[in-house]
Protein backbone atom coordinates (compact mmCIF):
# COMPACT_ATOMS: atom_id res chain seq x y z
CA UNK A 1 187.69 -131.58 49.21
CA UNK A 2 188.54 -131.07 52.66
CA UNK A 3 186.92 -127.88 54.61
CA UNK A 4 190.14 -126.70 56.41
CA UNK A 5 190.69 -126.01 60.00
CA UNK A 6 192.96 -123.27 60.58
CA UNK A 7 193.99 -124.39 63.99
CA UNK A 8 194.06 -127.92 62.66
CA UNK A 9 196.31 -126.69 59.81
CA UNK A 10 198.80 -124.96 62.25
CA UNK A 11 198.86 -128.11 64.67
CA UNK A 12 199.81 -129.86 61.52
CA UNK A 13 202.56 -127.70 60.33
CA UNK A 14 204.12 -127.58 63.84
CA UNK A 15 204.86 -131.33 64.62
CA UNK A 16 207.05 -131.05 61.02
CA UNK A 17 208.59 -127.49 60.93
CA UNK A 18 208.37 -124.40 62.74
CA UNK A 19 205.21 -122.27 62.04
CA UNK A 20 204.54 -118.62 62.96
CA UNK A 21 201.60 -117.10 64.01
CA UNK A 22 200.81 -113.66 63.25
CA UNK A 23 197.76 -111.33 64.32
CA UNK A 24 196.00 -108.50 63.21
CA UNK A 25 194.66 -107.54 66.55
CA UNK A 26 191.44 -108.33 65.70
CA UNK A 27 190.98 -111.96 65.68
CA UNK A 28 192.47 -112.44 62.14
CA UNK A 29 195.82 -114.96 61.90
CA UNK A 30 198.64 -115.68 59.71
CA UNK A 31 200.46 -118.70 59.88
CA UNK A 32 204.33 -118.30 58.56
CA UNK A 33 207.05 -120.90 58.00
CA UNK A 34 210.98 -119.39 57.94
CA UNK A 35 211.82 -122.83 56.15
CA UNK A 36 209.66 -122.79 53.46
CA UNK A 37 211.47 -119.26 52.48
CA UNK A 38 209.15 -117.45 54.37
CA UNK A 39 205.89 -117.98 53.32
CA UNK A 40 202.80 -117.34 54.29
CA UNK A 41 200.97 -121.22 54.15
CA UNK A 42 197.57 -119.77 55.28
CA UNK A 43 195.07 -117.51 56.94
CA UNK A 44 191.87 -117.78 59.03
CA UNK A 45 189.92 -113.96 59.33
CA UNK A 46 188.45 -115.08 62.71
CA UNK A 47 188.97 -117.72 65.72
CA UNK A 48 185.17 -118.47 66.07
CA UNK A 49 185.10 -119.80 62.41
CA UNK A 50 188.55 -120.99 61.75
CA UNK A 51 188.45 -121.15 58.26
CA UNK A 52 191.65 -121.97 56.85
CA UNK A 53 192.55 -120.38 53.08
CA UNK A 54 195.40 -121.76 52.21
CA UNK A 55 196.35 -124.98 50.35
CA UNK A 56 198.84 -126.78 52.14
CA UNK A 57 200.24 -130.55 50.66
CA UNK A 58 199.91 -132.41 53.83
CA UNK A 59 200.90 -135.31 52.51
CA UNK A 60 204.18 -134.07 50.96
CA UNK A 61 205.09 -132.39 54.34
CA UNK A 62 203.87 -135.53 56.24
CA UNK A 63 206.50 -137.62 54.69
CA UNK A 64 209.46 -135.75 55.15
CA UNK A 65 211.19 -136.21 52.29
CA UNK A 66 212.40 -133.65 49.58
CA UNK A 67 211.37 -134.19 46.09
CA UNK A 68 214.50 -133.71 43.95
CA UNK A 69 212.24 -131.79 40.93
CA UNK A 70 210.04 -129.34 43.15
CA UNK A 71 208.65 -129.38 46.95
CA UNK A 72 205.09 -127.53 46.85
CA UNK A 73 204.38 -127.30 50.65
CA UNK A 74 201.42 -125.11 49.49
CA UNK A 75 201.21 -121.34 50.68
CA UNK A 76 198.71 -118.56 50.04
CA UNK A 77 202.05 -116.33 49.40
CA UNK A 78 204.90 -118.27 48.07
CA UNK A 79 208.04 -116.65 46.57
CA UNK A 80 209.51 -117.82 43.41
CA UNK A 81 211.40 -116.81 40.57
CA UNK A 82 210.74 -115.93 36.79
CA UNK A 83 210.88 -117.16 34.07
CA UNK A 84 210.01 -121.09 34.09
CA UNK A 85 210.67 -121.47 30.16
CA UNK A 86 212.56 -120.04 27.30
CA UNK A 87 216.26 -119.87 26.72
CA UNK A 88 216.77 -117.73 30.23
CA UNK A 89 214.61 -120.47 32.24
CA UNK A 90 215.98 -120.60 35.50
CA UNK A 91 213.68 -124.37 35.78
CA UNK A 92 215.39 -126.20 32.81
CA UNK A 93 218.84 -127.33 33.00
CA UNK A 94 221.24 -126.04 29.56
CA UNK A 95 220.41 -128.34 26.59
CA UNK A 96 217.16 -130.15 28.11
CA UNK A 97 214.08 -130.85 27.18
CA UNK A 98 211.28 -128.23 28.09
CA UNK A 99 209.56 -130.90 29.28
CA UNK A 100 207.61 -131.95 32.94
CA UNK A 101 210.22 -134.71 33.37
CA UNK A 102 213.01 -132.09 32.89
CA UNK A 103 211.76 -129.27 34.79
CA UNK A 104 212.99 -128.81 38.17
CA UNK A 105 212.91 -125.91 40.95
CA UNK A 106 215.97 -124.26 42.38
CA UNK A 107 216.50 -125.07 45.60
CA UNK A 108 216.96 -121.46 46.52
CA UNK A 109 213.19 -121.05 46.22
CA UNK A 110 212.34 -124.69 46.83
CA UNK A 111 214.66 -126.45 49.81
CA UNK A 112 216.69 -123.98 51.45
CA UNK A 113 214.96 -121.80 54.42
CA UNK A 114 215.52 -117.86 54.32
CA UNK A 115 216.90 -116.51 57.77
CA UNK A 116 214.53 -115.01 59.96
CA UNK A 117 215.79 -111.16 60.87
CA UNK A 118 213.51 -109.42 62.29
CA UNK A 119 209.70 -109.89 64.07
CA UNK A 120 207.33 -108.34 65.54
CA UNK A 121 203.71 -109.82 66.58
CA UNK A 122 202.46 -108.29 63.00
CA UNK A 123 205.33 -108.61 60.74
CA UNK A 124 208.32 -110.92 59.82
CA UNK A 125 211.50 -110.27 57.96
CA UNK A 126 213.73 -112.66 56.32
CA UNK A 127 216.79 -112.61 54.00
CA UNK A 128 218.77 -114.79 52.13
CA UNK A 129 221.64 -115.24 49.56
CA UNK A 130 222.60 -117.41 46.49
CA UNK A 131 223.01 -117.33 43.09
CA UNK A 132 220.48 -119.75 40.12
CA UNK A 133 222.16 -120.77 36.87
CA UNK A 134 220.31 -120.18 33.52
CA UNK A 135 219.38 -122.02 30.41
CA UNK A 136 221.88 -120.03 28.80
CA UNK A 137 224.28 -120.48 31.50
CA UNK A 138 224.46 -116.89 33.05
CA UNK A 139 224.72 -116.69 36.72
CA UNK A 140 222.65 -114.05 38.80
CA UNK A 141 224.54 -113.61 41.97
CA UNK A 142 221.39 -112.27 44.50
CA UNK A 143 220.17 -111.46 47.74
CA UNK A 144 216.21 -111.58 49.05
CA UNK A 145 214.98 -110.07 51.86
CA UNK A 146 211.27 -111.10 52.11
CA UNK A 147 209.34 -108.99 54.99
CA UNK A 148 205.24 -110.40 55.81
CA UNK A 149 203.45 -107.96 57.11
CA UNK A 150 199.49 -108.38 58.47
CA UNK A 151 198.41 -105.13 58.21
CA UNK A 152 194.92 -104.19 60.67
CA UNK A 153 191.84 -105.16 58.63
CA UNK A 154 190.38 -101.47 58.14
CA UNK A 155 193.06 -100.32 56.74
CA UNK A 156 193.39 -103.26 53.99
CA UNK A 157 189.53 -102.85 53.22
CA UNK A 158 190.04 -99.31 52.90
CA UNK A 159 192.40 -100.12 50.01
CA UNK A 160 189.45 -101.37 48.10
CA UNK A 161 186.58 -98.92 49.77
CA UNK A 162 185.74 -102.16 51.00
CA UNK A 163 182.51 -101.28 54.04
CA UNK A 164 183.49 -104.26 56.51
CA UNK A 165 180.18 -104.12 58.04
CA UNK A 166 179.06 -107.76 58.18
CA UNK A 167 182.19 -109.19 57.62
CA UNK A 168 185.40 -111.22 58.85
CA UNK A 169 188.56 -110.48 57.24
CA UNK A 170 192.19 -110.87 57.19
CA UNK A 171 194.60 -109.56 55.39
CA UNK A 172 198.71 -110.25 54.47
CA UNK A 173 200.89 -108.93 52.34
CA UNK A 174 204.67 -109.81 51.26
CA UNK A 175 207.41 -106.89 50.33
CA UNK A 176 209.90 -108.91 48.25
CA UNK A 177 213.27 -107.00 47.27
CA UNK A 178 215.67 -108.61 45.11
CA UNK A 179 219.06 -107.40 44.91
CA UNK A 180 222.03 -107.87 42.36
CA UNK A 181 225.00 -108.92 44.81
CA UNK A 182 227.54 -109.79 42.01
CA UNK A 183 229.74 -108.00 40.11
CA UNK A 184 227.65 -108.40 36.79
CA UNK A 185 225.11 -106.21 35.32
CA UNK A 186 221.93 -107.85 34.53
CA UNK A 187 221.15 -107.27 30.84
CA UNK A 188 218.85 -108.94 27.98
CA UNK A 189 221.39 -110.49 26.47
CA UNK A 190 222.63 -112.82 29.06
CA UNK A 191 218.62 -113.07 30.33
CA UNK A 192 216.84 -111.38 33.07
CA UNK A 193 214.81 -112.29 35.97
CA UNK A 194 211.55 -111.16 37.73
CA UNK A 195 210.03 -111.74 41.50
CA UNK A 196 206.77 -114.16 40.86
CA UNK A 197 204.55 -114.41 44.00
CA UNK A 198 202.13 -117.21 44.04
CA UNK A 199 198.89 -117.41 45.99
CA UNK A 200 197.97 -121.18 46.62
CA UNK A 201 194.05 -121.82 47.29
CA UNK A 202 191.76 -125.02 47.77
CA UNK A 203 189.36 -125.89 44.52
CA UNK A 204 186.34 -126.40 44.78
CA UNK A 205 183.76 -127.31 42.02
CA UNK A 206 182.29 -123.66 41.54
CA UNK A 207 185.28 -121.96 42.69
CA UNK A 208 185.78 -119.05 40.23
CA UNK A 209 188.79 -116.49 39.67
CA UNK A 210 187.85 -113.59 38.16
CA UNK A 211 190.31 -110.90 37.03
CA UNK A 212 189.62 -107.29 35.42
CA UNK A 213 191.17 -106.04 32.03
CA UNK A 214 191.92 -103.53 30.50
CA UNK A 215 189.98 -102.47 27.12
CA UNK A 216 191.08 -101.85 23.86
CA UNK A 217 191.40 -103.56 20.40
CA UNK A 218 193.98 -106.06 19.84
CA UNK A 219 196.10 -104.19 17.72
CA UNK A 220 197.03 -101.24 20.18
CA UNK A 221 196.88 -103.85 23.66
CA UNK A 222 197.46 -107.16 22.24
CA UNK A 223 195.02 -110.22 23.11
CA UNK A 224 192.58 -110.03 26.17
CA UNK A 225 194.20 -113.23 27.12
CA UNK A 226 197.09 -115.61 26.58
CA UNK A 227 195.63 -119.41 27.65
CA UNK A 228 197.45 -121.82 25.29
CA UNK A 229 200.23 -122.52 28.55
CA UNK A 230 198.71 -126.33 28.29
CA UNK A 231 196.22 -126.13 25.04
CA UNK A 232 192.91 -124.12 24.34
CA UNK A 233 190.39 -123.59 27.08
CA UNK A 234 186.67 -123.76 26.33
CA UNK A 235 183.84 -121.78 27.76
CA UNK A 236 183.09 -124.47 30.26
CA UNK A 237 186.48 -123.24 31.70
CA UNK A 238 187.14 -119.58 30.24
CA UNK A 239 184.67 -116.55 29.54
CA UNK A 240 186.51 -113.17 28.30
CA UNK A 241 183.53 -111.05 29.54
CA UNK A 242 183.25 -107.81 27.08
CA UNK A 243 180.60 -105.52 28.58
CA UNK A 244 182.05 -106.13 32.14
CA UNK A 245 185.62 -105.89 31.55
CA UNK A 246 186.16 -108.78 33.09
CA UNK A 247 187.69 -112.97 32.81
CA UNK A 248 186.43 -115.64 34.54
CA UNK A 249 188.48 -119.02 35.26
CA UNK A 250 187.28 -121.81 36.62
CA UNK A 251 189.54 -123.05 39.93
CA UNK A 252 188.27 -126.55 40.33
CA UNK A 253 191.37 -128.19 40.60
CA UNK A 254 190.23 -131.00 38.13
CA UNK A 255 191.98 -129.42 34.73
CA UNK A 256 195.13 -128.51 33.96
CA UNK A 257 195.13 -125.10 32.54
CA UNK A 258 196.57 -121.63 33.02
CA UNK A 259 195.87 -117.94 31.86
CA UNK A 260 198.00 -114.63 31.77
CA UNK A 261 197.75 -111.55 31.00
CA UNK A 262 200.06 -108.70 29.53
CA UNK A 263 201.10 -105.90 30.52
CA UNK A 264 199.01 -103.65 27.87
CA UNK A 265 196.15 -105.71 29.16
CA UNK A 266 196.32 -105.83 33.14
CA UNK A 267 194.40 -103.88 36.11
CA UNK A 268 196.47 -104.44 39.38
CA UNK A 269 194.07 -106.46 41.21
CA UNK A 270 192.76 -109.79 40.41
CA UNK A 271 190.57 -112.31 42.48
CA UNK A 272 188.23 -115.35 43.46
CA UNK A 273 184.67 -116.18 44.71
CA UNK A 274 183.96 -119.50 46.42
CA UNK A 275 180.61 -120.23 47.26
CA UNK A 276 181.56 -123.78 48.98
CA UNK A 277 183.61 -121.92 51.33
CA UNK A 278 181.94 -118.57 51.29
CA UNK A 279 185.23 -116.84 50.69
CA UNK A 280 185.86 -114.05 48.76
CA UNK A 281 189.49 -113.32 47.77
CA UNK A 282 191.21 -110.03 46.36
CA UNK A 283 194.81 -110.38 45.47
CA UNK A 284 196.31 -106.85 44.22
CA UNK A 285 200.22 -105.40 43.96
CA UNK A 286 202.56 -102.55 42.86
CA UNK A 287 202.40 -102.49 38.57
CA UNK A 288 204.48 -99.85 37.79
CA UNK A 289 204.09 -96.64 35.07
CA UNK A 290 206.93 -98.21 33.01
CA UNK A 291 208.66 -101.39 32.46
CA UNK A 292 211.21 -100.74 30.05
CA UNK A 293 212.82 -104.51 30.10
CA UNK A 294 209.30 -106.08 29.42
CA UNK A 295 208.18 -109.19 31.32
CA UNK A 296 210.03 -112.43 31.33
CA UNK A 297 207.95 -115.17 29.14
CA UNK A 298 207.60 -118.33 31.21
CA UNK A 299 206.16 -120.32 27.42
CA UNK A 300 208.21 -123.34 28.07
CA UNK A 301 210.19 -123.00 24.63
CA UNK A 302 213.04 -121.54 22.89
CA UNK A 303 211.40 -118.16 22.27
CA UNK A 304 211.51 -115.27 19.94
CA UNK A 305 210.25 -112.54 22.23
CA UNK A 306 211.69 -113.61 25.70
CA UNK A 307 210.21 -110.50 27.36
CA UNK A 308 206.71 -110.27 26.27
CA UNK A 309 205.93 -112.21 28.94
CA UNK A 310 202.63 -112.04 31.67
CA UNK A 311 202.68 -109.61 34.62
CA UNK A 312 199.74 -111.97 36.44
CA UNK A 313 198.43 -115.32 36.18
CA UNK A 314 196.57 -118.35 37.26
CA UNK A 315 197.05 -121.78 37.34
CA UNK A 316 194.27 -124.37 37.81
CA UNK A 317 195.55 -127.81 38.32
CA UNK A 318 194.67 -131.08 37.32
CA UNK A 319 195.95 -134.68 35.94
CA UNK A 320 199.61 -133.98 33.64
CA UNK A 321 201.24 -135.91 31.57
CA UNK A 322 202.93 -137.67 33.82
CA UNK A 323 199.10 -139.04 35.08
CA UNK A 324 199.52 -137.06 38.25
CA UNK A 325 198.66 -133.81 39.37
CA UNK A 326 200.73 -131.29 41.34
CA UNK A 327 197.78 -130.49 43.78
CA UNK A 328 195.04 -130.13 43.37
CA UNK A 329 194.84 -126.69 43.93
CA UNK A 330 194.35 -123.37 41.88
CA UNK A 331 196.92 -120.14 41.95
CA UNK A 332 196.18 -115.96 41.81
CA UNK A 333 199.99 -114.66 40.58
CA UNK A 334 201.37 -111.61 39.76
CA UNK A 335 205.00 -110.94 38.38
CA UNK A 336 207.46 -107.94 38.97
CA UNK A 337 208.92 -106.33 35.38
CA UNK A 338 211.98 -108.55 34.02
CA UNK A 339 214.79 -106.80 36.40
CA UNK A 340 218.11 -105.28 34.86
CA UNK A 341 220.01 -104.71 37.60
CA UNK A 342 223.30 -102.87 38.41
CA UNK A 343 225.78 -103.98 41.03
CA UNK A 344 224.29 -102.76 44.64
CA UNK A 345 220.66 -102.06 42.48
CA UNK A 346 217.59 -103.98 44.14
CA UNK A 347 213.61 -103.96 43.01
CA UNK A 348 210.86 -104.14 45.54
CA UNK A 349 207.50 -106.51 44.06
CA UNK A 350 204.64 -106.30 46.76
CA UNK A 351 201.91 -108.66 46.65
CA UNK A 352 198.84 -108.30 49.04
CA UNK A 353 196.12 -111.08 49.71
CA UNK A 354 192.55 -110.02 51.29
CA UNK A 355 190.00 -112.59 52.59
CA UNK A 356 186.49 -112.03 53.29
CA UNK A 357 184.18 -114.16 54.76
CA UNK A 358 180.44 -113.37 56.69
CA UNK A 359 176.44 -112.01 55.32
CA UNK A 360 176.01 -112.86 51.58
CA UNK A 361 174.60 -109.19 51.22
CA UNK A 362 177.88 -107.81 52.91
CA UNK A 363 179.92 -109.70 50.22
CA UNK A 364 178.02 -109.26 47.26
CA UNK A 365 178.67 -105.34 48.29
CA UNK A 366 182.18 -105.87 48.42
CA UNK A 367 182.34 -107.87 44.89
CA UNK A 368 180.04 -105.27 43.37
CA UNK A 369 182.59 -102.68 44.84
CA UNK A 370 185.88 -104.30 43.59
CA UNK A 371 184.87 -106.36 40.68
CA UNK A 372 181.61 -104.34 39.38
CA UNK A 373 179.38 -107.58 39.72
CA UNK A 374 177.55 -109.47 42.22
CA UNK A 375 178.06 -113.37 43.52
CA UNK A 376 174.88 -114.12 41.79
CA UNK A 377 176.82 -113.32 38.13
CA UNK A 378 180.23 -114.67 39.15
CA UNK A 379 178.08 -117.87 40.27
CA UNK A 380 176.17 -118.43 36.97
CA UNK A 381 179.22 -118.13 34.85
CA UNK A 382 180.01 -121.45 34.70
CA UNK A 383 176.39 -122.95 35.97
């Protein structure tokens, strides 16, 4: 595992595409790429330290060569598209396989760069238009317009009650609008869509997500959990923690597994502690009152509920079946509602990212404060 260097990271990026800086005003940067449809590939809180917290494939970008099946530059705020499986996959081609060696990413979200529209020395707006085919061969006819925004550090704490004394921060946060630009309504019956933001990070062996739940019995909420994406997780991987309301995931990067969570089930904010890096991360985003279209399922299957899908999840990579891995690299999600849009209509999904870095004390405050435990019990979850 490398220890990143955010200056390192942007000198990288640079000799291959354009990369954008962005500042907070405060010593905090963001480091954007209009190619890579706007993402954000990764943030350092403060010059003097220059830790990088993003996972960015260098040796994908190094070789300059687009993979045919899916191009993961890495990102801490990647945009992408819902759902990945089922019979209104927008990843599977009609008739295929659900299967890795079938699976490929639209180029839309994968290959093609969004335009830059708008910047200022905080903020960047893009847009972009095109339409994605789906299993079931509907068309969605759309338009994104993608604005990053690095909002001043108090006032992303202060989302959180977060008491920055003590600590280095920096925060970013993408408002992604997707808009029906066709002629068609979106309904269930031809399939619907959702916005699905991805937040890329390094493993590391004690790296640990940890993501609070709603309460409840399963028969009014549903299961705490949903982790059969790639087969049963043990508790050297997954604790569902009862008295604290809370999951822990283990984000080593060494086992391919993934966890969601539905919507009768999910608090808005999710996160990570890594005590290699000293970084603690809070990922949170607008869950609306009502979703009356469900989620879209991303199960890769034919399914019988294509809507009782996960509104967040993570991803931990690891060796596939292929005998590769993706990464490595582990993922904090969150999905908009499945969209049934009107001509004209358009849905707004905004996803927010918060790093903190500095005195142990000052971050085990801020965990308490978010989370309701310290670093010391995050830590000894998984030994």
């Amino acid at each position: 595992m490398k220890q990143n260097d955010f200056r390192q990271d942007v000198e990288f990026l640079n000799k291959y595409v354009e990369t954008i800086v962005l500042e907070n005003g405060h010593g905090g940067q963001v480091a954007v790429v209009p190619a890579y449809q706007g993402r954000t590939m990764t943030s350092s809180a403060t010059p003097a330290s220059s830790n990088s917290y993003g996972w960015i494939n260098y040796d994908l970008i190094a070789r300059g060569k687009q993979d045919p099946v899916v191009n993961l530059y890495g990102g801490e705020d990647r945009f992408w598209i819902s759902p990945e499986g089922g019979q209104f996959s927008v990843f599977f081609d009609p008739e295929d396989p659900m299967e890795l060696t079938h699976w490929r990413t639209p180029a839309l979200i994968d290959t093609e760069p969004f335009d830059l529209v708008g910047r200022t020395a905080s903020s960047l707006s893009f847009q972009k238009r095109g339409r994605m085919t789906n299993y079931s061969r509907f068309t969605f006819e759309m338009q994104f317009d993608r604005n990053v925004i690095v909002p001043d550090p108090e006032t992303a704490a202060a989302r959180y009650s977060i008491d920055l004394s003590g600590l280095q921060t920096v925060a970013h946060e993408s408002h992604n609008r997707l808009t029906n630009v066709g002629d068609q309504n979106w309904t269930p019956e031809t399939g619907l869509i959702g916005i699905w933001v991805l937040c890329m990070n390094e493993p590391s062996p004690q790296a640990t997500v940890v993501i609070p739940y709603q309460s409840g019995n399963a028969a009014e909420r549903g299961n705490i959990v949903n982790s059969d994406y790639f087969g049963k997780l043990g508790p050297d991987r997954l604790i569902v923690d009862e008295q604290d309301e809370l999951i822990y995931f283990l984000g080593d990067g060494q086992f391919r597994s993934k966890l969601g969570l539905q919507r009768e089930r999910v608090q808005p904010t999710l996160g990570s502690w890594d005590p290699v890096g000293g970084t603690l991360s809070i990922v949170d985003f607008n869950l609306p009152e009502k979703s009356p279209n469900g989620y879209t399922n991303n199960l890769w299957e034919i399914q019988d509920d294509p809507f009782a899908g996960d509104v967040i999840n993570s991803y931990n990579d690891g060796p596939n079946e292929t005998g590769g891995m993706l990464g490595p690299f582990f993922e904090l999600e969150t999905i908009s509602p499945a969209l049934a849009l009107r001509p004209g209509e358009g849905y707004t999904h905004i996803h927010r990212t918060l790093r903190l870095e500095g005195e142990r004390d000052a971050l085990n405050a801020a965990a308490k404060t978010v989370f309701g435990v310290s670093l010391d019990q995050i830590e000894n979850k998984f030994g």
